[in-house]
Protein backbone atom coordinates (compact mmCIF):
# COMPACT_ATOMS: atom_id res chain seq x y z
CA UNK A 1 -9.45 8.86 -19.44
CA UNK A 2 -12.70 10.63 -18.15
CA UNK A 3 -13.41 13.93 -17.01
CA UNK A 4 -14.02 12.59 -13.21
CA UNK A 5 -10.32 11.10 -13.20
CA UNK A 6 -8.61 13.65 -15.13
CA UNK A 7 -10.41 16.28 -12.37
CA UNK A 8 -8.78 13.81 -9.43
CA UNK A 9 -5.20 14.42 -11.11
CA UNK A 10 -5.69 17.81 -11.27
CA UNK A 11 -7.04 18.10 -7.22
CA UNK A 12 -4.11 16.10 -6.32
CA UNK A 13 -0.94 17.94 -7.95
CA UNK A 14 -2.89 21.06 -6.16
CA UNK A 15 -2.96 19.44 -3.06
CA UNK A 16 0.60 18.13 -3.64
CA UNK A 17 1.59 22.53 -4.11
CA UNK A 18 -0.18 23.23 -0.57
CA UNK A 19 0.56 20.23 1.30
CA UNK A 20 4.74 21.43 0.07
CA UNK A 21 4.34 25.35 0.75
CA UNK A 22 2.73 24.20 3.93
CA UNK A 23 5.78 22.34 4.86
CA UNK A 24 8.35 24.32 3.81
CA UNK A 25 7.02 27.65 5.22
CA UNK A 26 8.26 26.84 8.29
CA UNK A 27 11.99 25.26 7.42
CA UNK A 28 14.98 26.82 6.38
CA UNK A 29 15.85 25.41 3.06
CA UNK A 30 19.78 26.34 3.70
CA UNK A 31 19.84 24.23 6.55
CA UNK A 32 17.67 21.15 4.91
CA UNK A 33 20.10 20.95 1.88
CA UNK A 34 23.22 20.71 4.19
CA UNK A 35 21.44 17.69 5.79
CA UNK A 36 20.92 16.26 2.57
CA UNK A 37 24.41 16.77 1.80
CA UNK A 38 25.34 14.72 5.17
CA UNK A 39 24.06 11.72 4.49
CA UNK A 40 25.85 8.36 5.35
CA UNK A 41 25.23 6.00 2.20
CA UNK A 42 26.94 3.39 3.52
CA UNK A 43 23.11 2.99 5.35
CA UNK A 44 21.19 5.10 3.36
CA UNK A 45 22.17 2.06 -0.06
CA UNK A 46 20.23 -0.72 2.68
CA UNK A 47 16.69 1.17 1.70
CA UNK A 48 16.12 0.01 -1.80
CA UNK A 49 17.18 -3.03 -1.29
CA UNK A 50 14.60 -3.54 1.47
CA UNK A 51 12.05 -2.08 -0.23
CA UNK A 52 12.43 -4.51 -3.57
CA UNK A 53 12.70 -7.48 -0.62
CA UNK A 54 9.34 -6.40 0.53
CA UNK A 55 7.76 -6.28 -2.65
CA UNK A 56 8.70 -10.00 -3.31
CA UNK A 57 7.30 -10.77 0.00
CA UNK A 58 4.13 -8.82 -0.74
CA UNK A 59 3.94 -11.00 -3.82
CA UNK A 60 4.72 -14.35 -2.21
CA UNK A 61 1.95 -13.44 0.25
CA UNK A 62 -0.50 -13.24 -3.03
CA UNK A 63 0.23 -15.91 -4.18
CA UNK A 64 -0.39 -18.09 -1.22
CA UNK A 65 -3.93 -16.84 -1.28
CA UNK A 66 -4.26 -17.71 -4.74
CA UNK A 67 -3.65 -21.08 -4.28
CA UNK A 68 -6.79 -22.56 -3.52
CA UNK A 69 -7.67 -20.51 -6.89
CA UNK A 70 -5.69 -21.51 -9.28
CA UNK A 71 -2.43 -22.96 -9.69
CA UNK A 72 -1.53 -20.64 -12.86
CA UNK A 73 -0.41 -18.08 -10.85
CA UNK A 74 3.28 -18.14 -10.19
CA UNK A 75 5.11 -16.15 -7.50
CA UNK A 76 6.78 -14.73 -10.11
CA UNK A 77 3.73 -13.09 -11.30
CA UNK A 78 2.45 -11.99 -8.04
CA UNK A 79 5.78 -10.55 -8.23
CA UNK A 80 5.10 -8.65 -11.52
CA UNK A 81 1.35 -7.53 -10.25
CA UNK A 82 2.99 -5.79 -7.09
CA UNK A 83 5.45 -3.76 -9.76
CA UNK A 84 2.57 -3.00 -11.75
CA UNK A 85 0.76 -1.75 -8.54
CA UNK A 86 3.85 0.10 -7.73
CA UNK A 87 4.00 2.23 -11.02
CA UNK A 88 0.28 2.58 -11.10
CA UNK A 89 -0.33 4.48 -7.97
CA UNK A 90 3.40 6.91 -8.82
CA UNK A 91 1.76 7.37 -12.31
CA UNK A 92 -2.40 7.87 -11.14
CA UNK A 93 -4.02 9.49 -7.95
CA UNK A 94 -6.30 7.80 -5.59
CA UNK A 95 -4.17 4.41 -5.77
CA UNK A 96 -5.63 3.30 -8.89
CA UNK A 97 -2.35 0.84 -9.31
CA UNK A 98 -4.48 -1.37 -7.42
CA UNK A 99 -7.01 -1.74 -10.36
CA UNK A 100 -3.96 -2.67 -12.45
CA UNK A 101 -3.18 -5.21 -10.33
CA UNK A 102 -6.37 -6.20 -10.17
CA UNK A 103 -6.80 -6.66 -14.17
CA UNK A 104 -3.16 -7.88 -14.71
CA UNK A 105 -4.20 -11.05 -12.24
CA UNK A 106 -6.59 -11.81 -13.84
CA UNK A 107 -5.31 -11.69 -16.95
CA UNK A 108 -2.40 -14.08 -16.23
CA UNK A 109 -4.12 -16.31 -14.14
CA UNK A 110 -7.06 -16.36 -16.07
CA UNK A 111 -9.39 -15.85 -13.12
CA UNK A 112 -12.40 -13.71 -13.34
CA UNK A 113 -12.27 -10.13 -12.01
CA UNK A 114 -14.20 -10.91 -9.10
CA UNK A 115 -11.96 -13.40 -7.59
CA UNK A 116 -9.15 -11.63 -8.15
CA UNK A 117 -10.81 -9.05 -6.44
CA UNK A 118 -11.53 -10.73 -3.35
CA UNK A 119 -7.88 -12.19 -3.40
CA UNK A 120 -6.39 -8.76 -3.20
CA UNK A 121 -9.05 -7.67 -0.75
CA UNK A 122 -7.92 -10.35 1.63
CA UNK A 123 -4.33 -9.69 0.99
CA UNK A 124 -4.93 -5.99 1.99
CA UNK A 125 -7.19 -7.33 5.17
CA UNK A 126 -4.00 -9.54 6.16
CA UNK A 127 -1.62 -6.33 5.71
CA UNK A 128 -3.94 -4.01 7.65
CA UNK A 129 -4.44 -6.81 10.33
CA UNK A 130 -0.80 -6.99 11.33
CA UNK A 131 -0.39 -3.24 11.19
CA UNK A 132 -2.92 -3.15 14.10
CA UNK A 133 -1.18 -5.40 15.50
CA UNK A 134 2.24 -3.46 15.03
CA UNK A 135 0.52 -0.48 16.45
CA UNK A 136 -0.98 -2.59 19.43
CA UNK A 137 2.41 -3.20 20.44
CA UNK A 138 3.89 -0.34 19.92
CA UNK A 139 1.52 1.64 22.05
CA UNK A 140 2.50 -0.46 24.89
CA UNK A 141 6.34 0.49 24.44
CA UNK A 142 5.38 4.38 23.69
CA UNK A 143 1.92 5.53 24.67
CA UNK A 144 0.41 7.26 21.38
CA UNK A 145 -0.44 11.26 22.09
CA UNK A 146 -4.45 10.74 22.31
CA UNK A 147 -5.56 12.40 18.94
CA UNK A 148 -3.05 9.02 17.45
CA UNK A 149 -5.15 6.43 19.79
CA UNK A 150 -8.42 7.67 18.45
CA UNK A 151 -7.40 7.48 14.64
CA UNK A 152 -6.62 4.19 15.41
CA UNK A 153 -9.53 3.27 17.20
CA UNK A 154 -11.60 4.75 14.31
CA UNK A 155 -9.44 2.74 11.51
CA UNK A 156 -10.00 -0.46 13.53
CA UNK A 157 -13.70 0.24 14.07
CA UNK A 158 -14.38 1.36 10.21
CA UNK A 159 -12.19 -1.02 8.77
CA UNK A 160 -14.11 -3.99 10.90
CA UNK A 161 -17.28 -2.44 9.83
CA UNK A 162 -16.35 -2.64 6.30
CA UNK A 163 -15.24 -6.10 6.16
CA UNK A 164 -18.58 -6.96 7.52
CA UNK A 165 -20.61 -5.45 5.72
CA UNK A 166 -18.52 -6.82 2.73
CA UNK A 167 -19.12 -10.50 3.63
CA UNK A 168 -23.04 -9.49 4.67
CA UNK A 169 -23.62 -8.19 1.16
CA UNK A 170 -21.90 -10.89 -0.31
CA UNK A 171 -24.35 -13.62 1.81
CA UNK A 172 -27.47 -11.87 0.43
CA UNK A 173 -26.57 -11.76 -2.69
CA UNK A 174 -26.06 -15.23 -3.15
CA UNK A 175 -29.32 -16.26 -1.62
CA UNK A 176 -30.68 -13.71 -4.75
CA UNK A 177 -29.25 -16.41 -7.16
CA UNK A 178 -31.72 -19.13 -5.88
CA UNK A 179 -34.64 -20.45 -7.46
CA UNK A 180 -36.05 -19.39 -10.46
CA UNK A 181 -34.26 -15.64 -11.29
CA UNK A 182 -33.79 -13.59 -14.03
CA UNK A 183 -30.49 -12.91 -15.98
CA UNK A 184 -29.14 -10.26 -13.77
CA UNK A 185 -29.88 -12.16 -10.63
CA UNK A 186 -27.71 -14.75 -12.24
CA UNK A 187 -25.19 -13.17 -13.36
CA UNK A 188 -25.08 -11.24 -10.13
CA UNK A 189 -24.77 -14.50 -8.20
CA UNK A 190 -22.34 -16.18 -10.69
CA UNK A 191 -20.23 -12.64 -9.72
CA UNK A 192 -20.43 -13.46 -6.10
CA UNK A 193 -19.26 -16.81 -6.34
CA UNK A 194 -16.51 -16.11 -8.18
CA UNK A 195 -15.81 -13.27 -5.54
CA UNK A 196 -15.96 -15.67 -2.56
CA UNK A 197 -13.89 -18.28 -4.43
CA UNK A 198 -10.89 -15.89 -4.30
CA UNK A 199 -11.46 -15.79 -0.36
CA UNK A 200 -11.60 -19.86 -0.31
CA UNK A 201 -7.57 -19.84 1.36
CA UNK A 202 -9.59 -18.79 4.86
CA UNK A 203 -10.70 -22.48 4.77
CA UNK A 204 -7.30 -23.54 4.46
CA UNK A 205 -5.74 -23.31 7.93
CA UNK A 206 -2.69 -24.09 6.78
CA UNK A 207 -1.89 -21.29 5.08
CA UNK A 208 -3.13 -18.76 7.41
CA UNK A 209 -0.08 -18.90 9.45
CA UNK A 210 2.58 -18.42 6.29
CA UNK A 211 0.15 -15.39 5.24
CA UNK A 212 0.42 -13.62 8.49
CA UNK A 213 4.16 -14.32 8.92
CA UNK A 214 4.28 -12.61 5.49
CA UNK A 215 2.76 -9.59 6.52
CA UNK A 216 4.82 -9.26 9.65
CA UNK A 217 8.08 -9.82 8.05
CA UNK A 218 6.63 -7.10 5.42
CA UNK A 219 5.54 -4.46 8.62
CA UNK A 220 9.48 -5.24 9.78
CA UNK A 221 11.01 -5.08 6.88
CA UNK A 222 9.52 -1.40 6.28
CA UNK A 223 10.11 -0.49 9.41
CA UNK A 224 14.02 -1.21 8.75
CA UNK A 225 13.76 1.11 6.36
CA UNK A 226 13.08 3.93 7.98
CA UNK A 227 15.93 2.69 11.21
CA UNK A 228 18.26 2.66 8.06
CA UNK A 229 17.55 6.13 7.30
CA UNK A 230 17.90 7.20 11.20
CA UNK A 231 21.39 5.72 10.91
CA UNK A 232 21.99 7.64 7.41
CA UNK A 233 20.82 10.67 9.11
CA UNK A 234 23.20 9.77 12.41
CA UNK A 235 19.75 10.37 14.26
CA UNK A 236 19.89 8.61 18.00
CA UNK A 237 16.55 7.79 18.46
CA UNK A 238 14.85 4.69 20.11
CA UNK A 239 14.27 1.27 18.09
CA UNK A 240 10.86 1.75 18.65
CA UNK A 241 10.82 4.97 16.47
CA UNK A 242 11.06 3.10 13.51
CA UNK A 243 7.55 1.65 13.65
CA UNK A 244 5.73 5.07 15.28
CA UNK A 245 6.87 6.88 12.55
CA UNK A 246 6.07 4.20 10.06
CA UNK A 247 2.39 4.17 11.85
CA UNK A 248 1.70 7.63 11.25
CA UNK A 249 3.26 7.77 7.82
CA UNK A 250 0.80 5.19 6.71
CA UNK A 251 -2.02 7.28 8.80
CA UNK A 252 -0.52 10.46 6.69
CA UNK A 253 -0.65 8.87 3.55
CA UNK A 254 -3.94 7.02 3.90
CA UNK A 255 -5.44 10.34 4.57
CA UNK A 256 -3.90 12.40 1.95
CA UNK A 257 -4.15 10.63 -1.42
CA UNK A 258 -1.47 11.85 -4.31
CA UNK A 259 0.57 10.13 -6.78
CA UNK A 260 3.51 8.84 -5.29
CA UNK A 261 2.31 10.03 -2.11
CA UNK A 262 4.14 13.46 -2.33
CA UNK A 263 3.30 15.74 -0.02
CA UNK A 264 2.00 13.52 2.48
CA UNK A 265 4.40 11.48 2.57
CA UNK A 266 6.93 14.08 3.60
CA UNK A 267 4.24 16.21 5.90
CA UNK A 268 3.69 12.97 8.22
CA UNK A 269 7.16 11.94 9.04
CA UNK A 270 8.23 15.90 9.53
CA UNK A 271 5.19 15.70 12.00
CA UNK A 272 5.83 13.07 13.73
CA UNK A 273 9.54 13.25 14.34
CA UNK A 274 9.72 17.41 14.79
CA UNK A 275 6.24 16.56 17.46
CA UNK A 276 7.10 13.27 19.02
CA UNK A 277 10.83 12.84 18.44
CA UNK A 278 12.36 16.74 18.72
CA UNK A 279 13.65 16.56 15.78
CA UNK A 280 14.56 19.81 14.41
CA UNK A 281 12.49 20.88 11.08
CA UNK A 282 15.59 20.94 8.80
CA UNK A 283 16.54 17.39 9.69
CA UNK A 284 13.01 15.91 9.65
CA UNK A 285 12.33 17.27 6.04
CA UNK A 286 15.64 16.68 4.46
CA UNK A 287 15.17 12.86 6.10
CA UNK A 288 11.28 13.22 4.44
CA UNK A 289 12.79 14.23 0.99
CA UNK A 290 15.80 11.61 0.88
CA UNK A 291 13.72 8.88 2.30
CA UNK A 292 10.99 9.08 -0.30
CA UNK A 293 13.50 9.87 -3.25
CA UNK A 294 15.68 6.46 -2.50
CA UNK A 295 12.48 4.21 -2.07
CA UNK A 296 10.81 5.47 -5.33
CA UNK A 297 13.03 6.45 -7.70
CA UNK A 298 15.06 3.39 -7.35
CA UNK A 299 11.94 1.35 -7.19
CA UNK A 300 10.70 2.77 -10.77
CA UNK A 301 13.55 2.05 -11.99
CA UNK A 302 13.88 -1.39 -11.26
CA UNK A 303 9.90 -1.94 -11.75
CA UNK A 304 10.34 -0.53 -15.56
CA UNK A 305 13.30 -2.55 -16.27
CA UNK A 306 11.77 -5.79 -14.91
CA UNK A 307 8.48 -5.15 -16.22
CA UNK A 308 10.25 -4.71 -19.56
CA UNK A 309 12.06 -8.29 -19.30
CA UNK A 310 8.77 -9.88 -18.48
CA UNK A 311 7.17 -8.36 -21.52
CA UNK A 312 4.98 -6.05 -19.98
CA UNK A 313 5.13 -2.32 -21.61
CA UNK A 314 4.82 0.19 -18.84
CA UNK A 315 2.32 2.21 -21.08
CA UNK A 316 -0.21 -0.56 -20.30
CA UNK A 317 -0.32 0.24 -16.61
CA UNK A 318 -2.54 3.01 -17.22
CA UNK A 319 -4.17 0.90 -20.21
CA UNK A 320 -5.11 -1.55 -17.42
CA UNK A 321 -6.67 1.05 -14.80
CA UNK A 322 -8.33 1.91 -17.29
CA UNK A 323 -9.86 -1.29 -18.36
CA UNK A 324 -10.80 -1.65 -14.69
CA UNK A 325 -12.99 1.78 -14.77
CA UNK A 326 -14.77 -0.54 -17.35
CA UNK A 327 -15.77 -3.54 -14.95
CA UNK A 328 -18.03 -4.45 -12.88
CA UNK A 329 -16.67 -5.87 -9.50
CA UNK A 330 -18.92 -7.06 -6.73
């Protein structure tokens, strides 16, 4: 592990110590445990078992973009890359899980890096499309305070940007291929073809509409998570809570990048239900805390044990990011 990554771990568990005194300097820790103590399991039980139902649709949804890739790839194992993910980015900051992942696919489905790349790139543009969706309609049902409609109008605008400039750099740097070239220029262009081969599914019409149905019965089924925990927390708040405070938890956490997400995680839903919802400081910490705790921990421990049954040893999560710091990707 380098000096640059071990220096991100270090930033992050300080950030992780500020972004927690910051929080609980202004609740009263007598008051949060008692709502801890009060909560209703007989809801609270629903949230893991959500959470591992997303992850298997989060996998299925990889693995219909793989398709037109390879038929190696099971769902099972798009299953398996989403745990690996999963323990990654709890175990490393900056959500290196996703280099895991990354490696592990191609490693099973014997692709090269670069299309497996581009397959997980386009399975993060489908998830991020149908969360601007979400928040599209949920600004119609509850008007966003203005500072939340501009952060959204930024994401949109940088994350449209991106994706073109992606594609743009990808065009020229086939063309570079052509003709008589060099080795680099080859190898370069061989990369780039590989990277637009995982993106071949957009030529597929027929499986754009079972991707995006994936990703919205993904947004819903983590929005249920959080209505679950309302209910746990015998919180009477609107249906359409659920998916504003889900909107500005991923805001939070995209923001504010730790392992596991501490700190941020439990900063933007005390924001946005002590600002937007009244909920009193207490409450909207101890539901942070107890939220985060039952979709983690839970989810480790299932990821470990299933990881284990596959075969895969969880020490070779970090082996993997690892490996990826070692690759070249387009």
């Amino acid at each position: 592990m380098n000096k640059w990554l071990k220096a991100a771990r270090i930033g992050s568990f300080i950030l992780i110590l500020a972004l927690f005194g910051t929080i609980l300097a202004f609740t009263d820790l007598e008051k949060t445990a008692k709502a801890l103590t009060g909560i209703k399991w007989r809801w609270a039980i629903w949230v893991p078992v959500l959470n591992v139902a997303n992850t298997f649709v989060e996998g299925l949804r990889l693995a219909i973009i793989l398709l037109p890739v390879t038929r190696r790839f099971e769902v099972r194992n798009c299953f398996n890359s989403a745990l690996v993910a999963i323990m990654g980015n709890i175990a490393l900051p900056l959500r290196f899980g996703d280099g895991a992942r990354t490696y592990y696919i191609a490693k099973t489905a014997k692709i090269s890096l670069s299309s497996s790349f581009s397959a997980l790139m386009l399975d993060r543009i489908a998830d991020f499309l149908l969360f601007f969706a979400l928040m599209a309609i949920t600004a119609i049902l509850y008007p966003f305070p203005p500072s939340v409609t501009r952060i959204g109008l930024t994401a949109g605008f940088i994350f449209a940007l991106s994706i073109g400039m992606i594609f743009a750099l990808a065009g020229i740097a086939s063309h570079m291929g052509q003709g008589p070239v060099g080795k680099i220029r080859r190898r370069l262009a061989r990369e780039v073809s590989n990277f637009m081969s995982g993106l071949s599914v957009m030529r597929n019409a027929g499986l754009l509409f079972p991707i995006i149905l994936s990703s919205a019965v993904s947004w819903l089924l983590r929005s249920s998570m959080l209505w679950f925990m309302f209910k746990a927390f015998s919180l009477d708040l609107p249906l359409v809570a659920a998916p504003i405070v889900l909107i500005l938890l991923n805001f939070g956490i995209a923001i504010v990048s730790t392992p596991a997400n501490l700190g941020g995680f439990e900063l933007a839903i005390v924001a946005s239900l002590n600002r937007l919802f009244s909920v009193k400081m207490e409450i909207a910490l101890s539901y942070a805390v107890a939220l985060h705790a039952i979709e983690v921990v839970p989810m480790i421990a299932f990821a470990m044990g299933f990881l284990w049954y596959e075969g895969f040893k969880t020490t070779e999560v970090l082996k993997t990011a690892k490996e990826m710091e070692k690759q070249q990707l387009p």
